[in-house]
C-alpha atoms as a PDB file:
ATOM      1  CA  UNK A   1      -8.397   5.860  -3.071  1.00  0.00           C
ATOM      2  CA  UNK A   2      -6.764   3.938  -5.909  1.00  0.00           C
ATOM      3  CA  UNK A   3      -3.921   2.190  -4.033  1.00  0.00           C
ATOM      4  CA  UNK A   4      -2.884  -0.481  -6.862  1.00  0.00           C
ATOM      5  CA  UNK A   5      -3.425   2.350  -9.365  1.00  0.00           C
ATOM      6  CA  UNK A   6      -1.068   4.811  -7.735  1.00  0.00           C
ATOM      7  CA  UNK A   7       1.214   2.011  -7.527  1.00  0.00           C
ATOM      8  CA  UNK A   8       1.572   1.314 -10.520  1.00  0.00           C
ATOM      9  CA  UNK A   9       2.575   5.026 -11.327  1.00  0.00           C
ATOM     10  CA  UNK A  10      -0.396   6.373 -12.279  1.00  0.00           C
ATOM     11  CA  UNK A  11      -1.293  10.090 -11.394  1.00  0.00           C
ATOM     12  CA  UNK A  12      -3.728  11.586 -13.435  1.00  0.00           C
ATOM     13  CA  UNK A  13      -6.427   9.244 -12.379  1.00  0.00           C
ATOM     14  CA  UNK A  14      -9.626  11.884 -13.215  1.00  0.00           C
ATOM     15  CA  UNK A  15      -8.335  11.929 -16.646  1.00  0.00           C
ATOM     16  CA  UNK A  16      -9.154   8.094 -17.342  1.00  0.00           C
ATOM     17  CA  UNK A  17     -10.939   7.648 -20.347  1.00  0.00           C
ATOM     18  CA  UNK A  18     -11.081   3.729 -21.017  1.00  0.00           C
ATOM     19  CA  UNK A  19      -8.698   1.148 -20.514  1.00  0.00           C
ATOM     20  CA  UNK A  20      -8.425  -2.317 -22.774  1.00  0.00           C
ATOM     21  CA  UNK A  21      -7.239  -5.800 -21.586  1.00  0.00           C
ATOM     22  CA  UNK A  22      -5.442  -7.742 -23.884  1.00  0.00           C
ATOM     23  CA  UNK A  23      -3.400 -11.529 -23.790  1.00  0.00           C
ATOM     24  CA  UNK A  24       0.144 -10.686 -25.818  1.00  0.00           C
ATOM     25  CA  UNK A  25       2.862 -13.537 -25.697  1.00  0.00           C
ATOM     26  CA  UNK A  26       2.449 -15.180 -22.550  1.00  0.00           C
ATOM     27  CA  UNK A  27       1.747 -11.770 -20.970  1.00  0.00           C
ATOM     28  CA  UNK A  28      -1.498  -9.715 -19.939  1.00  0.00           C
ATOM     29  CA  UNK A  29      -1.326  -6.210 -21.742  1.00  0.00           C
ATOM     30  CA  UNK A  30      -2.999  -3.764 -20.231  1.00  0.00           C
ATOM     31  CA  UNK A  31      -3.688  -0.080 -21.630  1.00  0.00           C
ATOM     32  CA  UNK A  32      -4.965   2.879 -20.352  1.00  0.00           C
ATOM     33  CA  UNK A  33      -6.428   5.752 -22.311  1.00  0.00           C
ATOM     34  CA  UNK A  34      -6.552   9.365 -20.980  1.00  0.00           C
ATOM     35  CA  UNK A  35      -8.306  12.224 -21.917  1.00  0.00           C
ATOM     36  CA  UNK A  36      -6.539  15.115 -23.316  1.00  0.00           C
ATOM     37  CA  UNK A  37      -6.440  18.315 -24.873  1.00  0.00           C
ATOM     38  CA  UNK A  38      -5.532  19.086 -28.170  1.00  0.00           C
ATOM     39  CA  UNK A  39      -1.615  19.920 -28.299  1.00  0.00           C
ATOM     40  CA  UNK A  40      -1.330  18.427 -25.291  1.00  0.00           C
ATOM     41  CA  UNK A  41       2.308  16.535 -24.595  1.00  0.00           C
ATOM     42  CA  UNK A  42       1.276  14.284 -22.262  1.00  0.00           C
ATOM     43  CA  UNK A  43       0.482  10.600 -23.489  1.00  0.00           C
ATOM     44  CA  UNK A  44      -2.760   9.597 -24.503  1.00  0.00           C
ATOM     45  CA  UNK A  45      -1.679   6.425 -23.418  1.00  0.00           C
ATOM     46  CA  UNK A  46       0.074   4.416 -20.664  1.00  0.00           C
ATOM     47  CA  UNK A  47       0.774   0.668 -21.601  1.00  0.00           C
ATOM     48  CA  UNK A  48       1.763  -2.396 -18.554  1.00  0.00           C
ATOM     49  CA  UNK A  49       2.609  -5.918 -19.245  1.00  0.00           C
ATOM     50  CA  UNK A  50       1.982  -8.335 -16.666  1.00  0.00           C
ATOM     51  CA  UNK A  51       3.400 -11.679 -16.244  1.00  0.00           C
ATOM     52  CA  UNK A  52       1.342 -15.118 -15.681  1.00  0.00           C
ATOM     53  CA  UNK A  53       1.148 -17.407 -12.848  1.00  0.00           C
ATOM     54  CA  UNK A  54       1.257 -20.934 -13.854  1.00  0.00           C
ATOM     55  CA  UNK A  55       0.138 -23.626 -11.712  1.00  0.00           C
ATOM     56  CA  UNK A  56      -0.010 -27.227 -11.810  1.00  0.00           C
ATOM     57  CA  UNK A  57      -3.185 -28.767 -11.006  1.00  0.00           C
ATOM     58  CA  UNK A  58      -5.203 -31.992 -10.884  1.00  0.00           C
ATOM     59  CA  UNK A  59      -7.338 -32.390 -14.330  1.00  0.00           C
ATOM     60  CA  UNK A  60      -8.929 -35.126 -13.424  1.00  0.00           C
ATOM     61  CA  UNK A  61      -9.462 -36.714 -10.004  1.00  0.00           C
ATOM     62  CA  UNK A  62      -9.075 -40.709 -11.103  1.00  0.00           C
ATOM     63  CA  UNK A  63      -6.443 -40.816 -13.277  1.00  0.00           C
ATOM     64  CA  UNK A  64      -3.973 -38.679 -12.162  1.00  0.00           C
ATOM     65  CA  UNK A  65      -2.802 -37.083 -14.903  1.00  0.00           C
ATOM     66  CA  UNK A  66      -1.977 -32.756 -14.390  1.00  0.00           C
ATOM     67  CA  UNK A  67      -2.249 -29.534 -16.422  1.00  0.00           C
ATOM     68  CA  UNK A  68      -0.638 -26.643 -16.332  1.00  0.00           C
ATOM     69  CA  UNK A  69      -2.454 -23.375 -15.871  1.00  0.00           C
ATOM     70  CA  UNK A  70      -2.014 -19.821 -16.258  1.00  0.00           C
ATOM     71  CA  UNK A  71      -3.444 -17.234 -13.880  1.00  0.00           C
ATOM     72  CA  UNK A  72      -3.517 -13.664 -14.345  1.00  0.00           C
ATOM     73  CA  UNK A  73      -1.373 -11.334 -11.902  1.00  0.00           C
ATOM     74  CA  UNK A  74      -3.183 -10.099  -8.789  1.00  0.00           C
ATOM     75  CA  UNK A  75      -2.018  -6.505  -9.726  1.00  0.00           C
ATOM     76  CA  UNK A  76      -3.874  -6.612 -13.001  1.00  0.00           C
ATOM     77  CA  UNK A  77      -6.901  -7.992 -11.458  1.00  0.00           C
ATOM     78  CA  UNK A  78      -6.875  -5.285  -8.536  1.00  0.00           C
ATOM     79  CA  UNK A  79      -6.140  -2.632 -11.650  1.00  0.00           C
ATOM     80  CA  UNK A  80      -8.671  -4.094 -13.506  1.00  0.00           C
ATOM     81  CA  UNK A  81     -12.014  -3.848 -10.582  1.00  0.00           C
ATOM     82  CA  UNK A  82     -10.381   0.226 -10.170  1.00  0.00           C
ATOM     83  CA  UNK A  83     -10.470   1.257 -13.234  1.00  0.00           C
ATOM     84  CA  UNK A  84     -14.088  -0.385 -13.618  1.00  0.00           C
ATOM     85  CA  UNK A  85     -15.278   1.849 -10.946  1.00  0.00           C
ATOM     86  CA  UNK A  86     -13.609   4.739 -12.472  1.00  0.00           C
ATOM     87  CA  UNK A  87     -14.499   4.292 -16.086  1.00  0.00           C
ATOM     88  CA  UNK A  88     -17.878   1.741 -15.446  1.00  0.00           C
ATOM     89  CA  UNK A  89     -18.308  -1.168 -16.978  1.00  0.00           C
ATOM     90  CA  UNK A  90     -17.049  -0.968 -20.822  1.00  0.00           C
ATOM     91  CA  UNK A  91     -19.157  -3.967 -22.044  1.00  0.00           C
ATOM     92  CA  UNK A  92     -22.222  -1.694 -22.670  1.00  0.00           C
ATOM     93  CA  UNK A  93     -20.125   0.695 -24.955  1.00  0.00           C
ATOM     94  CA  UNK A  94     -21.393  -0.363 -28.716  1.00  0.00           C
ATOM     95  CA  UNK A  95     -18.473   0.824 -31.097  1.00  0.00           C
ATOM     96  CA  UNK A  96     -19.630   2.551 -34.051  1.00  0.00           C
ATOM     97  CA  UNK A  97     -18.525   2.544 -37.345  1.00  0.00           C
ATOM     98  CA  UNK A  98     -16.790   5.822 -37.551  1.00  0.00           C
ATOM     99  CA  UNK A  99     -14.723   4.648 -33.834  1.00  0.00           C
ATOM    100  CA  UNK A 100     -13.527   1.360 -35.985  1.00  0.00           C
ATOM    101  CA  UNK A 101     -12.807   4.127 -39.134  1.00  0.00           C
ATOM    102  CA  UNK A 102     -10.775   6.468 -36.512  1.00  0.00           C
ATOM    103  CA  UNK A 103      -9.075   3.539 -34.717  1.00  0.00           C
ATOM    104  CA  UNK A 104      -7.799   2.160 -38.644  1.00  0.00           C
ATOM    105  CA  UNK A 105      -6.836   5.625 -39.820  1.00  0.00           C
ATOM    106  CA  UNK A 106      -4.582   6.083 -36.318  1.00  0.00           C
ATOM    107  CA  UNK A 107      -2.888   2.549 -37.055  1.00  0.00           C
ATOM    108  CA  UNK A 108      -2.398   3.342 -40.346  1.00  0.00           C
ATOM    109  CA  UNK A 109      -0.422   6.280 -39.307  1.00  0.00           C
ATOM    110  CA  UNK A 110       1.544   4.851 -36.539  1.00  0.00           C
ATOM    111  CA  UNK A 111       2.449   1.718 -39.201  1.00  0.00           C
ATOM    112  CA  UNK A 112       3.448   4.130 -42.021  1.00  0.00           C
ATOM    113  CA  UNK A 113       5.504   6.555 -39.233  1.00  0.00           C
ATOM    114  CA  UNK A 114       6.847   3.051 -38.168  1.00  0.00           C
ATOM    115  CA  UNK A 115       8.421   1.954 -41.744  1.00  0.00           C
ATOM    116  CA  UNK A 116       9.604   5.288 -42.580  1.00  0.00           C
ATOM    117  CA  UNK A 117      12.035   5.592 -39.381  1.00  0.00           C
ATOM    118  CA  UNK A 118      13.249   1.914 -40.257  1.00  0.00           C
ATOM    119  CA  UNK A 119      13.681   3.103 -43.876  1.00  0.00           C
ATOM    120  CA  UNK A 120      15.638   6.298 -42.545  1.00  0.00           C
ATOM    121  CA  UNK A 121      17.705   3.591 -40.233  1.00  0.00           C
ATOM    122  CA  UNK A 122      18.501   1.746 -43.170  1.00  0.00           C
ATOM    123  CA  UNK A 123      19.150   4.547 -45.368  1.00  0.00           C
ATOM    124  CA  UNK A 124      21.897   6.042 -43.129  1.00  0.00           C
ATOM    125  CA  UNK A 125      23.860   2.659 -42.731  1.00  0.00           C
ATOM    126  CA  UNK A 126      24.676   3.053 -46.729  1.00  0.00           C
END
């Protein structure tokens, strides 16, 4: 039912919660969120990094000068429209200020968990 989806690896399609679409580096980062329970083991998270088309094209008909530009993958775009159907359209979701309080807390922890294995890295080369 999900063809580019399941393609892509992804199995627990029902469990979808939201999904994000970022540019990163010359890349297009997308992330998927699931739903799960408390203790559960499984990731709350799968992460895919897609690669840019770049073509050259005419910029302006006259002159003949080009530009290069950058087109996103087919795969993410084909992701993209399935997980719209599966999640709807995330554009009408206001975020409140307790989701932008949660979402700072969790980086916080994952920056501070972050530094203290480096520290431990460092601390063992002594």
């Amino acid at each position: 039912m999900y063809p580019t989806l399941q393609s892509m690896g992804i199995t627990s399609i029902q469990d979808i919660e939201k999904f994000t679409l970022r540019f990163e580096g010359g890349h297009d980062v997308l992330k998927i969120y699931y739903r799960r329970e408390k203790g559960s083991l499984l990731p709350k998270s799968k992460k895919f990094k897609f690669g840019r088309s770049t073509k050259t094209v005419l910029a302006d008909g006259g002159q003949q000068t080009y530009r290069q530009v950058q087109e996103p993958s087919l795969i993410v775009l084909r992701a993209m429209e399935e997980l719209e159907l599966i999640v709807g359209r995330q554009r009408d979701i206001k975020v409140t200020k307790d989701d932008l309080v949660k979402e700072l807390e969790h980086l916080e922890k994952v920056v501070n968990s972050k530094i203290n294995e480096i520290k431990e890295k460092i601390a063992a080369m002594k």
